[in-house]
N, C-alpha and C. Protein backbone atom coordinates (compact mmCIF):
# COMPACT_ATOMS: atom_id res chain seq x y z
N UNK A 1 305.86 -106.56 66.64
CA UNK A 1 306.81 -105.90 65.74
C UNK A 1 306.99 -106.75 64.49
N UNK A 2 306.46 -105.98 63.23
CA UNK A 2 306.65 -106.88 62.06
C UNK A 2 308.32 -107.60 61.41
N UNK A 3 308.15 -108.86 61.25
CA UNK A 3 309.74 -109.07 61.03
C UNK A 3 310.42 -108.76 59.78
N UNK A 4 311.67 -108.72 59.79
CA UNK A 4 312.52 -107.51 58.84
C UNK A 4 312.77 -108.88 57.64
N UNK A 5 312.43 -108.54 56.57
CA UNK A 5 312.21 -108.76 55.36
C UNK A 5 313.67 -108.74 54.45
N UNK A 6 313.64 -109.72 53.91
CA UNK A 6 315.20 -109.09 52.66
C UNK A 6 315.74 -109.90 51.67
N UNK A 7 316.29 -109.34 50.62
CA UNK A 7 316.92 -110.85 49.55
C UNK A 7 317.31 -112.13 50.16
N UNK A 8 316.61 -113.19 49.94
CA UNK A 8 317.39 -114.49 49.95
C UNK A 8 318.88 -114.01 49.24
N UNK A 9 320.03 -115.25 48.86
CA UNK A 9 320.95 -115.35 48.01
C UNK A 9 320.06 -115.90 46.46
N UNK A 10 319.26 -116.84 47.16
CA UNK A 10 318.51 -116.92 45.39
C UNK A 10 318.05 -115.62 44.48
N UNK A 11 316.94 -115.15 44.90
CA UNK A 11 316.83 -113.71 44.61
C UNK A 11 317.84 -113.00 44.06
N UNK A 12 318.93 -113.09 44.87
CA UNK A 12 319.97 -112.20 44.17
C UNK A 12 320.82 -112.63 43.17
N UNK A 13 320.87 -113.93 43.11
CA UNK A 13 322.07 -114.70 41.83
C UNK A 13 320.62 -114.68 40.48
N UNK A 14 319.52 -115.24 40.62
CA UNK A 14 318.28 -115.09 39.38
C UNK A 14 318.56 -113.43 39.15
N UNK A 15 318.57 -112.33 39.85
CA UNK A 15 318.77 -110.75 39.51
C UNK A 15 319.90 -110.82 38.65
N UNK A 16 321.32 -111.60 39.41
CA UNK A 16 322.48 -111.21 38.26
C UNK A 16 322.32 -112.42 37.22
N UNK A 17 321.66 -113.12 37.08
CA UNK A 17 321.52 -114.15 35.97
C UNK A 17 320.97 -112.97 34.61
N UNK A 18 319.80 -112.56 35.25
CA UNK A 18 319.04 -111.17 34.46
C UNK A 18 319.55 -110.76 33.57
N UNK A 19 320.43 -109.85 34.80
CA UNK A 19 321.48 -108.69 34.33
C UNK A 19 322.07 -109.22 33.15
N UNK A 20 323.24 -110.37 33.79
CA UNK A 20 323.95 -110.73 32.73
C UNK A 20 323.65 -111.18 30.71
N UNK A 21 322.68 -111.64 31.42
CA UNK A 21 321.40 -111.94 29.91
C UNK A 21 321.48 -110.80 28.98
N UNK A 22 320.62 -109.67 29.96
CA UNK A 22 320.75 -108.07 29.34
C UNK A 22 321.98 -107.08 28.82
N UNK A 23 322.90 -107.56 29.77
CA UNK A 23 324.29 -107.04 28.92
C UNK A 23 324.53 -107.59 27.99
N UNK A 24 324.55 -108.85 27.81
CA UNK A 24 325.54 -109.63 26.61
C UNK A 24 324.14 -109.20 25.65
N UNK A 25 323.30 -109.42 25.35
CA UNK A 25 322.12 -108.63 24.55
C UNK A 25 322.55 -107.48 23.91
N UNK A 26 322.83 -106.44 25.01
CA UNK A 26 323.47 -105.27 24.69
C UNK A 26 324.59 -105.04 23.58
N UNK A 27 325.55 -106.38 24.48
CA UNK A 27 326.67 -106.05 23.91
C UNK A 27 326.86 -106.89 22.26
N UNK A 28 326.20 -107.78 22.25
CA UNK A 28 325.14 -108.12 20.95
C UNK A 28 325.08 -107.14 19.52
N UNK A 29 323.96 -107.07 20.39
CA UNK A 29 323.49 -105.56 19.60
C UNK A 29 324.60 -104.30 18.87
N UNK A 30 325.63 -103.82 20.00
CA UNK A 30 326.51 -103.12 19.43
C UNK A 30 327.67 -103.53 18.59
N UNK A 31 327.71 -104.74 18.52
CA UNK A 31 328.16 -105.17 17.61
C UNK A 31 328.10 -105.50 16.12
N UNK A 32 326.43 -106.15 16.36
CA UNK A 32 325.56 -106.23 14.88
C UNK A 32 325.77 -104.28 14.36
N UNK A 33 325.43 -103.34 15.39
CA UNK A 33 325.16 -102.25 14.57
C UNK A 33 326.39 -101.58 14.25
N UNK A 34 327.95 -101.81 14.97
CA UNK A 34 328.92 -101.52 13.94
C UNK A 34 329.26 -102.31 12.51
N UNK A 35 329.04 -103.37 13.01
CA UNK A 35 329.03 -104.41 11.61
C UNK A 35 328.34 -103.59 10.63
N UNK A 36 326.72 -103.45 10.54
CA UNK A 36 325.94 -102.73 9.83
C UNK A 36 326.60 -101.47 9.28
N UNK A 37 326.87 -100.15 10.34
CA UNK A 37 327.43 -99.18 9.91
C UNK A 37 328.62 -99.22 8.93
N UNK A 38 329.00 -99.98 8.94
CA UNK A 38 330.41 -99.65 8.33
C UNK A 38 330.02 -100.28 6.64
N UNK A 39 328.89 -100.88 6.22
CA UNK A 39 328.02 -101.12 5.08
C UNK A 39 327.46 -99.88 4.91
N UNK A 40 326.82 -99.51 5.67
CA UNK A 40 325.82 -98.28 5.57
C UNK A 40 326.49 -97.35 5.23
N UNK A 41 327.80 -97.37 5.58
CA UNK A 41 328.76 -95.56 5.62
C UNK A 41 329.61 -96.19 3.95
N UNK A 42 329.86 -97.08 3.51
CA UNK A 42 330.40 -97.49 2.45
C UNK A 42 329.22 -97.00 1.36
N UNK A 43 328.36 -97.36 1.23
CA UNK A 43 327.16 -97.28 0.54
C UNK A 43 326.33 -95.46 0.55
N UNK A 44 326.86 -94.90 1.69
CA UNK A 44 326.51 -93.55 1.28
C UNK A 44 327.79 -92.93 0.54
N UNK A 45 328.75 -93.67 1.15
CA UNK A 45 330.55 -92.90 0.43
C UNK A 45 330.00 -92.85 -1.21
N UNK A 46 329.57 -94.34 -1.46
CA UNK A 46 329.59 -94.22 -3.33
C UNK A 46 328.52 -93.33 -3.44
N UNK A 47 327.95 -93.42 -3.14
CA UNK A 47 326.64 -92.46 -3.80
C UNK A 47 327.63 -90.98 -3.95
N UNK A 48 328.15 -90.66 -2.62
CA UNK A 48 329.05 -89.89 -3.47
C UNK A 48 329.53 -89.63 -3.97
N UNK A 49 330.49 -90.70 -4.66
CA UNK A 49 331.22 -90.80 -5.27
C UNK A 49 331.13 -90.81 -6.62
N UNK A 50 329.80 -91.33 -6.95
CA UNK A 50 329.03 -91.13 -8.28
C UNK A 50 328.89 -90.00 -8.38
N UNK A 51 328.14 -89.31 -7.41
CA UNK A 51 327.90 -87.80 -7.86
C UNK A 51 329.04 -87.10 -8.69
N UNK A 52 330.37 -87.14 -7.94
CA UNK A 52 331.68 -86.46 -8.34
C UNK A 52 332.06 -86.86 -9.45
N UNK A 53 331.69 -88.19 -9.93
CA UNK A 53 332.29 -88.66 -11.69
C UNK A 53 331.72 -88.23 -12.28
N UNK A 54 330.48 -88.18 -12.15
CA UNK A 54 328.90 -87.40 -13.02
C UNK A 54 329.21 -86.09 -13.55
N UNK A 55 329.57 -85.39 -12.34
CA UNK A 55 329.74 -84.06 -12.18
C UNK A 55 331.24 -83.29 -13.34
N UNK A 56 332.26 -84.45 -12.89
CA UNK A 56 333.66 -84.30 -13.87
C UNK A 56 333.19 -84.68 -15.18
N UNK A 57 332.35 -85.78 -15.23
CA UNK A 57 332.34 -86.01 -16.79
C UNK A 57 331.31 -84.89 -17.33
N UNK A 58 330.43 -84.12 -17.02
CA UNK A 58 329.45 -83.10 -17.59
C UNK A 58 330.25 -81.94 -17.53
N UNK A 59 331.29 -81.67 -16.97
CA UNK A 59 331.86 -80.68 -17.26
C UNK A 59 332.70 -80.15 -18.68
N UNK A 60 332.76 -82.05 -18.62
CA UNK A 60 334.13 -82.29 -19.97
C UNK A 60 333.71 -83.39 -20.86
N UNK A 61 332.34 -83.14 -21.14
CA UNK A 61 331.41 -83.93 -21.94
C UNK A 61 332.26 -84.27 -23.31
N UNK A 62 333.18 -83.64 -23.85
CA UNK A 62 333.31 -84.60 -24.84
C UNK A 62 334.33 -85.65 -24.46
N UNK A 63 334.89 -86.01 -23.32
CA UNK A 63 335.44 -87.41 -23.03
C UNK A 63 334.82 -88.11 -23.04
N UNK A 64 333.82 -88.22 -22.97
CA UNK A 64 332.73 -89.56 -23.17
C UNK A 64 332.14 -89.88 -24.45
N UNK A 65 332.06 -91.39 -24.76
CA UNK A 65 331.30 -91.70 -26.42
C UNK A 65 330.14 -91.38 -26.66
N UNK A 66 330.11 -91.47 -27.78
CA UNK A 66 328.61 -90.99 -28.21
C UNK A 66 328.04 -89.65 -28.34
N UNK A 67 329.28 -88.75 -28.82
CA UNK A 67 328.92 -87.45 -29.36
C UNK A 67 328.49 -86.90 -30.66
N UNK A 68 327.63 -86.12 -30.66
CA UNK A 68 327.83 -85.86 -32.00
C UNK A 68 327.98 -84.64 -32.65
N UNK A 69 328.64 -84.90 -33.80
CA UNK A 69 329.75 -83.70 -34.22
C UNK A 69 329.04 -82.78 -35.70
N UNK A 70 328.47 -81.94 -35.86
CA UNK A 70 327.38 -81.18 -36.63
C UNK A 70 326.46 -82.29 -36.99
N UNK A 71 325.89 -82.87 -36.43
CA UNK A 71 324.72 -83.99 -36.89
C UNK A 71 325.47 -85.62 -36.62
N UNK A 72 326.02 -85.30 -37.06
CA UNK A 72 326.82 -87.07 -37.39
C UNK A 72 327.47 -87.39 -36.14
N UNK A 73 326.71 -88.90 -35.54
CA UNK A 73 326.94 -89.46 -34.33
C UNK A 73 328.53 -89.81 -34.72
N UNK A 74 329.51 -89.56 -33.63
CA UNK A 74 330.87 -89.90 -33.51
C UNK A 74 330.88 -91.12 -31.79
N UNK A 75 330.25 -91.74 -32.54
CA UNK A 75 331.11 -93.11 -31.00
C UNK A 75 332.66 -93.53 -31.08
N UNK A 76 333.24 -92.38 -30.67
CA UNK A 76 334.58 -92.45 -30.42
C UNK A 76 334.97 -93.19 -29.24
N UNK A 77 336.32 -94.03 -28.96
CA UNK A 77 336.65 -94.45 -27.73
C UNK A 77 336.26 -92.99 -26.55
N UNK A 78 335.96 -93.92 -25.41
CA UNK A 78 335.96 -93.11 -24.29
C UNK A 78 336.66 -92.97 -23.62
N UNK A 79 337.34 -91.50 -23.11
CA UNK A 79 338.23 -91.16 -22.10
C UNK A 79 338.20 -91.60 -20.72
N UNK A 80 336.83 -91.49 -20.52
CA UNK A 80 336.76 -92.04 -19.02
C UNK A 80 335.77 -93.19 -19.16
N UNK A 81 336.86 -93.94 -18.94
CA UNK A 81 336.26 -95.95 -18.97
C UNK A 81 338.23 -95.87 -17.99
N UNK A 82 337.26 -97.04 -17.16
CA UNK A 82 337.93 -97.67 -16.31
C UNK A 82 337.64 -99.25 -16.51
N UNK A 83 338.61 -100.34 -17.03
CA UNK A 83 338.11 -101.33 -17.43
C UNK A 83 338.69 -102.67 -16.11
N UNK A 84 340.19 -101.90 -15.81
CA UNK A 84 340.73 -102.99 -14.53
C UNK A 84 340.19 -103.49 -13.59
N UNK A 85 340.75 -104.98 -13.50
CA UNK A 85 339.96 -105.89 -12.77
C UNK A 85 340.00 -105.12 -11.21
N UNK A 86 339.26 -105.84 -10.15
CA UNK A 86 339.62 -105.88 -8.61
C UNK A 86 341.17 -106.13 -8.46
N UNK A 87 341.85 -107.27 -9.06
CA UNK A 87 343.10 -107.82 -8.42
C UNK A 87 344.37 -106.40 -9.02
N UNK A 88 344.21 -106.38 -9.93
CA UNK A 88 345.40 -105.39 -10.83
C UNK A 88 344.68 -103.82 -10.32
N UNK A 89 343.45 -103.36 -9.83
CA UNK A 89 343.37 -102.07 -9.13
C UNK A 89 344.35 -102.00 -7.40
N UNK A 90 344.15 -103.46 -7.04
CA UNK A 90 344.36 -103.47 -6.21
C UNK A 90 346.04 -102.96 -6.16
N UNK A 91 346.55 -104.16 -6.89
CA UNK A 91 348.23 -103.71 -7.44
C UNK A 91 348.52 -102.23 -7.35
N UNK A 92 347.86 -101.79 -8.30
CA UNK A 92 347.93 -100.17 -8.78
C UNK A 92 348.16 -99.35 -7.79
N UNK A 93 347.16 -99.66 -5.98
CA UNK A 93 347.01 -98.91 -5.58
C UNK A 93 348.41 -99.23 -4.66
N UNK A 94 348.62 -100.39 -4.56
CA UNK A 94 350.18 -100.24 -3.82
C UNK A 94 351.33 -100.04 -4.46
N UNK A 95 351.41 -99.90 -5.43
CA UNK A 95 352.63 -99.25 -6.12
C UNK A 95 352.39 -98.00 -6.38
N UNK A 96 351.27 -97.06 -6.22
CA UNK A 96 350.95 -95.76 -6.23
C UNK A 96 351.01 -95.76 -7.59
N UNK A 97 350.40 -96.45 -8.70
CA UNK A 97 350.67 -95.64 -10.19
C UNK A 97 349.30 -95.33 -10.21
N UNK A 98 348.18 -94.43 -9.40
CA UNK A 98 347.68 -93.70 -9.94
C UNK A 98 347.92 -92.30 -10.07
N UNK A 99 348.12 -91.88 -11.03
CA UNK A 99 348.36 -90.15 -10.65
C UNK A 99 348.58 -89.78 -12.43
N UNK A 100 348.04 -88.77 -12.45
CA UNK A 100 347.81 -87.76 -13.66
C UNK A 100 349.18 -87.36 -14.30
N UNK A 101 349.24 -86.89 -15.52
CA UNK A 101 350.93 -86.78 -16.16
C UNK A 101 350.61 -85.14 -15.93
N UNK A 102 349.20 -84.58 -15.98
CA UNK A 102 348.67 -83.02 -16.11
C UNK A 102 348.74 -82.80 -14.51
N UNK A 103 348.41 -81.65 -13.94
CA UNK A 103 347.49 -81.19 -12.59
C UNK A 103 346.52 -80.58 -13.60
N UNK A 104 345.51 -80.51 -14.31
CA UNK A 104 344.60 -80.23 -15.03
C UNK A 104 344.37 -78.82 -14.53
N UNK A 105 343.92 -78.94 -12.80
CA UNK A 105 343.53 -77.72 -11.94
C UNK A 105 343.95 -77.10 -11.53
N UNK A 106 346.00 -77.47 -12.02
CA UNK A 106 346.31 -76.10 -11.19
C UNK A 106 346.48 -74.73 -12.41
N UNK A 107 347.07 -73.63 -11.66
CA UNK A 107 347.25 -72.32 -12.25
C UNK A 107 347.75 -72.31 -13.64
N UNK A 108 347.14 -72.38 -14.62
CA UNK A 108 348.10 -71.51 -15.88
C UNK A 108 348.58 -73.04 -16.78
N UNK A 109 347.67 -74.31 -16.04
CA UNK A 109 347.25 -75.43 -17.28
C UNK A 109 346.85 -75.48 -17.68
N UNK A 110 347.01 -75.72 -19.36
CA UNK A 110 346.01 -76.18 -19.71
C UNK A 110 346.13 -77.59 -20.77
N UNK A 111 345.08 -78.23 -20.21
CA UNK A 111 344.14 -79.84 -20.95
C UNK A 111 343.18 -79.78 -21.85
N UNK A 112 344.24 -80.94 -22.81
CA UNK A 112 343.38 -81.60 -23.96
C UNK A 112 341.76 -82.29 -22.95
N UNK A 113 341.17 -82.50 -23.65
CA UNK A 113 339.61 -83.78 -23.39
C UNK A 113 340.36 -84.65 -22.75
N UNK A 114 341.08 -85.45 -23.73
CA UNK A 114 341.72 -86.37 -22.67
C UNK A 114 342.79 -86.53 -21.91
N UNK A 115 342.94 -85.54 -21.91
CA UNK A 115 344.18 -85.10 -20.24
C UNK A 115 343.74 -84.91 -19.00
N UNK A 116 341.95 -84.08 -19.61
CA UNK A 116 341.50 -83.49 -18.43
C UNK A 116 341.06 -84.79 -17.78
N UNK A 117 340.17 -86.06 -19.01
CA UNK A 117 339.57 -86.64 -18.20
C UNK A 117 340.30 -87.63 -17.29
N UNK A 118 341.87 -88.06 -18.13
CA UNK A 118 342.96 -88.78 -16.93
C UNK A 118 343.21 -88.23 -15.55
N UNK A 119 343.41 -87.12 -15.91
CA UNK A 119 343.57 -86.19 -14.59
C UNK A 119 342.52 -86.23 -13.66
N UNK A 120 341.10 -86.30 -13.97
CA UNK A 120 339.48 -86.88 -13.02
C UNK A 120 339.82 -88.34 -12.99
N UNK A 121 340.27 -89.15 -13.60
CA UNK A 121 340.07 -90.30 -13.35
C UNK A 121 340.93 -90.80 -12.24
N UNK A 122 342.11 -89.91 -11.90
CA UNK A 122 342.89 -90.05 -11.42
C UNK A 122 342.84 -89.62 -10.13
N UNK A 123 342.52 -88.10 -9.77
CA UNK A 123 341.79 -87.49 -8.53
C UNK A 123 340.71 -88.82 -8.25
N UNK A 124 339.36 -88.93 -8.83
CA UNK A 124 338.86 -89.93 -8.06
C UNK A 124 339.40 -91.03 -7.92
N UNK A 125 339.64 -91.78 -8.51
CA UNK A 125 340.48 -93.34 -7.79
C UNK A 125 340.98 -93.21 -6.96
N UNK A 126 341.41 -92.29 -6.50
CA UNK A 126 342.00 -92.08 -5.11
C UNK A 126 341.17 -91.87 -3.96
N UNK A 127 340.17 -91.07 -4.36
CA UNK A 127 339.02 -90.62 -3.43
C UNK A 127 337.94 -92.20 -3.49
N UNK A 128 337.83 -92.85 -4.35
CA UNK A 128 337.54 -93.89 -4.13
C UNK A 128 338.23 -95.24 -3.08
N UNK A 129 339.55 -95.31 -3.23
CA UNK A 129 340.34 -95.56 -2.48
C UNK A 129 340.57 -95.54 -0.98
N UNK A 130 339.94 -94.59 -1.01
CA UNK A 130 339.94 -93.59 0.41
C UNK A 130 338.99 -94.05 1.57
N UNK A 131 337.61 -93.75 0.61
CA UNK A 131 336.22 -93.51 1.00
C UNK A 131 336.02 -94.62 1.04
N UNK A 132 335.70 -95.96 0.82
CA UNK A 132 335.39 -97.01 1.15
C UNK A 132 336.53 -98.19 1.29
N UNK A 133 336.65 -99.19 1.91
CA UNK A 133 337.26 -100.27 1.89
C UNK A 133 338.33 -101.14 1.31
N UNK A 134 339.50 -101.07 0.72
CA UNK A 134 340.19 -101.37 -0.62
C UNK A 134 339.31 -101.11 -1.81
N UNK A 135 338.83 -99.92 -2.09
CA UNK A 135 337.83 -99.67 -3.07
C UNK A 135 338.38 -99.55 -4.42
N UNK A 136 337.22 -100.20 -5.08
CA UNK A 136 338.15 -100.10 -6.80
C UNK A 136 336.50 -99.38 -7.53
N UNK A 137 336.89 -99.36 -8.83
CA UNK A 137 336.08 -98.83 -9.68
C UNK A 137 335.84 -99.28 -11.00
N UNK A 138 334.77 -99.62 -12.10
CA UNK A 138 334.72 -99.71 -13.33
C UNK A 138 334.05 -98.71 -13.93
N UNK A 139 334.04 -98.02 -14.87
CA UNK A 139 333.26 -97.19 -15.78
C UNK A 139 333.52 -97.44 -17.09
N UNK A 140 332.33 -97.58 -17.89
CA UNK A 140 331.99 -98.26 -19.61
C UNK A 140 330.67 -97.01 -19.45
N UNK A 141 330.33 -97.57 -21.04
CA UNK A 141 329.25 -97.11 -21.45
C UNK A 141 329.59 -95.37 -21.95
N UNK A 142 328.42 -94.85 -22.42
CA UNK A 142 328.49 -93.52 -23.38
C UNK A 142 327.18 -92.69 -23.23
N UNK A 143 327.07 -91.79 -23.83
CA UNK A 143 326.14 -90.85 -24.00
C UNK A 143 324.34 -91.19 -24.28
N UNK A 144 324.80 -92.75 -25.33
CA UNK A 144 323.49 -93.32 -25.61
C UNK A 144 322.88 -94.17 -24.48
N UNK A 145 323.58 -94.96 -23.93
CA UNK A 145 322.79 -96.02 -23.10
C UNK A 145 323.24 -95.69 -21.77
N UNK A 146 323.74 -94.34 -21.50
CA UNK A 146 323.93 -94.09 -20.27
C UNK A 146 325.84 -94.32 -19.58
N UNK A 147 326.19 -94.09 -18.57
CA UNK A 147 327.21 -94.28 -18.21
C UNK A 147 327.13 -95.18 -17.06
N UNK A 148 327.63 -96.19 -16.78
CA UNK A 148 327.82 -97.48 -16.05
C UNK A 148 328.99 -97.49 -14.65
N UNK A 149 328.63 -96.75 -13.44
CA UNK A 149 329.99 -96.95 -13.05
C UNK A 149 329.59 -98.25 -11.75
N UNK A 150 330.40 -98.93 -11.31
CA UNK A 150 330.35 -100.15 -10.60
C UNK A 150 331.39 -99.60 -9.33
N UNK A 151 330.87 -99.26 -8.19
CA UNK A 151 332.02 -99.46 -7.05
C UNK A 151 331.97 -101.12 -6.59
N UNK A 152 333.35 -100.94 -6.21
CA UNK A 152 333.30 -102.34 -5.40
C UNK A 152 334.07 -102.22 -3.64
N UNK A 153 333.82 -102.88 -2.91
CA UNK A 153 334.53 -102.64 -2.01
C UNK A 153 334.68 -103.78 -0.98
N UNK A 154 335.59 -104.05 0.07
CA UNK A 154 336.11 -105.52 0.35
C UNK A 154 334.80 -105.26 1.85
N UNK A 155 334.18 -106.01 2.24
CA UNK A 155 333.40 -106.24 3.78
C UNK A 155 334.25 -107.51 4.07
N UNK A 156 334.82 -107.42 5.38
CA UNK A 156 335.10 -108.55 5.75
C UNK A 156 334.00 -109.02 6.80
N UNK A 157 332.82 -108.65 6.46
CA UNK A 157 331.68 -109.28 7.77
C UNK A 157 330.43 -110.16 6.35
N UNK A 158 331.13 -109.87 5.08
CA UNK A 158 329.95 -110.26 4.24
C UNK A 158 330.21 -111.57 4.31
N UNK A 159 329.67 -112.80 5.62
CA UNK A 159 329.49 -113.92 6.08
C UNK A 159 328.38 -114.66 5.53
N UNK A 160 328.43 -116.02 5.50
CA UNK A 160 327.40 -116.91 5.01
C UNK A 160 327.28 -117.94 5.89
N UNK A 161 326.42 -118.83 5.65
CA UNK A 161 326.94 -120.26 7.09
C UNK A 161 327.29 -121.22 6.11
N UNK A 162 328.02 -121.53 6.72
CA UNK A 162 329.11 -122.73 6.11
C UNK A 162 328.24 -124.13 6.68
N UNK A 163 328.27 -125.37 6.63
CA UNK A 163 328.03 -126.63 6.30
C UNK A 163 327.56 -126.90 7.99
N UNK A 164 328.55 -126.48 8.93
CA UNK A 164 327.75 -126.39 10.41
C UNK A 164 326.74 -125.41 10.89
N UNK A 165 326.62 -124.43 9.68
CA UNK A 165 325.35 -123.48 10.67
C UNK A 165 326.00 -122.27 11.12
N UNK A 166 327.08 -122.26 10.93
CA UNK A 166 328.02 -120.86 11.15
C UNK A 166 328.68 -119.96 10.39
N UNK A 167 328.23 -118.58 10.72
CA UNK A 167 328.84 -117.94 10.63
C UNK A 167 330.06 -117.46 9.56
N UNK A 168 331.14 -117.80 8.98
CA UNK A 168 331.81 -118.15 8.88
C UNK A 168 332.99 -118.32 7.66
N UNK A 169 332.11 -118.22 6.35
CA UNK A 169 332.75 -118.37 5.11
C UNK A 169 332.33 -116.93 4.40
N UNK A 170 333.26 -116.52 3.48
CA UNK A 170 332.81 -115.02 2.82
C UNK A 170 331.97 -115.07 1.99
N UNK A 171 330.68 -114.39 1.22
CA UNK A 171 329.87 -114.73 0.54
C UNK A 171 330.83 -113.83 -0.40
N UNK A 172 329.89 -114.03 -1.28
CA UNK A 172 330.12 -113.69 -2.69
C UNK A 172 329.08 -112.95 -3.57
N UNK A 173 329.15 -111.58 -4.00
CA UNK A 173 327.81 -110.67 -4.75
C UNK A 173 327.57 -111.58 -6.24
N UNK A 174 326.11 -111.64 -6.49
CA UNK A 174 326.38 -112.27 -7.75
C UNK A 174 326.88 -111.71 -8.79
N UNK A 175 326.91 -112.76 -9.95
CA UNK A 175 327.38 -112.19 -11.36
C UNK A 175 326.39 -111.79 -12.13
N UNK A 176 326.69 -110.52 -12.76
CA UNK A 176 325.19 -109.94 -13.31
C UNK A 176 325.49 -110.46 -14.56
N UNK A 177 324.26 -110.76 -15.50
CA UNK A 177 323.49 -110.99 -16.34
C UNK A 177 323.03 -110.37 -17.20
N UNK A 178 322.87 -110.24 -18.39
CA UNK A 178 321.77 -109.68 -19.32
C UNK A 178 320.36 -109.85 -18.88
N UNK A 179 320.15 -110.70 -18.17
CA UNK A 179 318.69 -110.23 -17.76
C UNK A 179 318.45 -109.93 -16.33
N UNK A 180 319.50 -109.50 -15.92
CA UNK A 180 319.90 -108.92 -14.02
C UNK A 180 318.62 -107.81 -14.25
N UNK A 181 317.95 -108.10 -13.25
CA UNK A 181 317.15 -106.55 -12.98
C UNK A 181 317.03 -106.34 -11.45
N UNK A 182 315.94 -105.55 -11.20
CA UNK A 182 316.08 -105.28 -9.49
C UNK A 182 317.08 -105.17 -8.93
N UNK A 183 317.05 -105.76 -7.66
CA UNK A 183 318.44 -105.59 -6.89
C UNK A 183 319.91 -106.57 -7.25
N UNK A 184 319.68 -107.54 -7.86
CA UNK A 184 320.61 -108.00 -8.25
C UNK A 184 321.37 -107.12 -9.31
N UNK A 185 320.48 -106.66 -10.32
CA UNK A 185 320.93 -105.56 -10.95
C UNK A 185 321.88 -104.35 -10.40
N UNK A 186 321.51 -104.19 -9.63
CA UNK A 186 322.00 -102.72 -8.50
C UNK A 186 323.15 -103.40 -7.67
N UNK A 187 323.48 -104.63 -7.26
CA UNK A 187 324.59 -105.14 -6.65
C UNK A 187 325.20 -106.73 -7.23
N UNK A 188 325.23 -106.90 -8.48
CA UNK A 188 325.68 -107.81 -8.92
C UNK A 188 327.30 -107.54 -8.97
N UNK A 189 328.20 -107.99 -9.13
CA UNK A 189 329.22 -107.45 -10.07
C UNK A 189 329.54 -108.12 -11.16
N UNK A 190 330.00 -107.19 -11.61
CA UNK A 190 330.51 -107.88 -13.72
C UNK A 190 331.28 -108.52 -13.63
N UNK A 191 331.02 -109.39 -14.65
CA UNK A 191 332.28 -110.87 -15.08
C UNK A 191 333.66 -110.30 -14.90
N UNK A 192 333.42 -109.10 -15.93
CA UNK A 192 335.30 -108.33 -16.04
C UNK A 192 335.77 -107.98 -15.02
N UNK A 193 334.88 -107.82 -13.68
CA UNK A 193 335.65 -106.98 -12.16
C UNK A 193 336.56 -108.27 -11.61
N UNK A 194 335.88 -109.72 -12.04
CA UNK A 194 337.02 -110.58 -11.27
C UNK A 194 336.94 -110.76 -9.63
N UNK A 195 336.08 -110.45 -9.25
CA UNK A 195 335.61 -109.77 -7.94
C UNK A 195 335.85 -111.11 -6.82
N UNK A 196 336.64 -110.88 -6.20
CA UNK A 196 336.59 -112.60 -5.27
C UNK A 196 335.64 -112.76 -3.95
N UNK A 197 335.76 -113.48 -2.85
CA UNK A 197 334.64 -113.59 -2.27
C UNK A 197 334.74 -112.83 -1.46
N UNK A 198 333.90 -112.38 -0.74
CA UNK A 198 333.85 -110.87 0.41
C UNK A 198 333.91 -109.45 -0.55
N UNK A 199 333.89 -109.89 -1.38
CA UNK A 199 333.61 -107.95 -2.25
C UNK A 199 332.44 -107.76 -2.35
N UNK A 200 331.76 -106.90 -2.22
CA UNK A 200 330.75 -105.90 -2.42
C UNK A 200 330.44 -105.04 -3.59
N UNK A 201 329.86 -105.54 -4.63
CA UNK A 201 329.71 -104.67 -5.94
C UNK A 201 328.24 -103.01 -5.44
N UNK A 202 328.34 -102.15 -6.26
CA UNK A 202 327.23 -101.35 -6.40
C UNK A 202 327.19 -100.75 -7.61
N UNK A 203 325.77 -100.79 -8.09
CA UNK A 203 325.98 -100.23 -9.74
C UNK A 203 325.19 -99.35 -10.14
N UNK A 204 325.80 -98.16 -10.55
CA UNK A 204 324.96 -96.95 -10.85
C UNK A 204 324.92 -96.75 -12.03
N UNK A 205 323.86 -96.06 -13.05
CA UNK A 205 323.91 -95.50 -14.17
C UNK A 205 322.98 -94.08 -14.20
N UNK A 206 324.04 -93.17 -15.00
CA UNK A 206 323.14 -91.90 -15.12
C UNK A 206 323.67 -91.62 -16.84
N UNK A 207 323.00 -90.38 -17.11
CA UNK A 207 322.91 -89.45 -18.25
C UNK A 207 323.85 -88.57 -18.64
N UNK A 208 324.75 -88.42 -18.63
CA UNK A 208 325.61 -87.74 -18.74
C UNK A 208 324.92 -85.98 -19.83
């Protein structure tokens, strides 16, 4: 009669040694990929978010500079420029002074150019606000060289290693340049944003 066979205790503690390896792996992993997501879901928010300024300012094209009026270029100030730093958006948004003197959109208003475009500037900052992270905003620029808008938004996982090899200190996006191109270009932030460490710049330009 063949004899009956079965786990040692070794066998079985090397199995949960395994295991344990493979969970914390796991549990690893789901961590790196919420970390990730919550970049990834910030970074599709602006893209939307561009769309919607794009969209308000082509509606109400003459708030923006660089029009011109029977032939003759008029680079008038622009309605929609957002020039405030990170620290004083931030202010703004806890004392609630964003909000429109117009409702532009409701029934039986009606807006100057630049009522309408306070009134957009005002709807989005909020939706900016919203949609990503203590989110702030800059917009410059005009009709000729394009329109410039910069989201920014706070990551508290944007980590660097500090002096032991860890983990640990907030990085910082660089400062763009006159000769920023590529991706530094696309995530630098501007001198004027003031931007401190752990912010996240993104920089779009379109055609209005």
């Amino acid at each position: 009669m063949p004899a009956s066979r079965g786990m040692t205790l070794m066998e079985i503690l090397i199995a949960i040694v395994i295991l344990s390896i493979g969970l914390l792996g796991i549990a690893g992993l789901q961590a790196a990929t919420a970390k990730y997501k919550i970049n990834t879901w910030s970074r599709s928010a602006a893209s939307g978010l561009v769309s919607d300024i794009a969209e308000r300012i082509r509606i109400n094209p003459d708030g923006i500079a660089g029009n011109y009026n029977n032939g003759v270029d008029d680079s008038g100030a622009s309605a929609y420029k957002l020039t405030a730093n990170w620290a004083t958006q931030q202010a703004d948004d806890v004392q609630g002074t964003w909000a429109a003197a117009k409702q532009c959109e409701a029934a039986g208003i009606a807006c100057t150019v630049d009522e309408r475009a306070a009134y957009d500037l005002a709807v989005w900052r909020k939706q900016v606000r919203d949609s990503i992270p203590q989110g702030a905003a800059q917009i410059a620029g005009g009709k000729h060289d394009g329109v410039r808008v910069t989201l920014m938004w706070y990551d508290k996982d944007f980590l660097k290693a500090d002096s032991d090899g860890k983990f640990t200190e907030l990085d910082q996006s660089p400062v763009c340049a006159d000769d920023s191109t590529g991706m530094k270009a696309q995530s630098c932030c501007p001198q004027a944003t003031a931007a401190p460490d752990g912010v996240r710049c993104a920089n779009f330009v379109f055609i209005p």
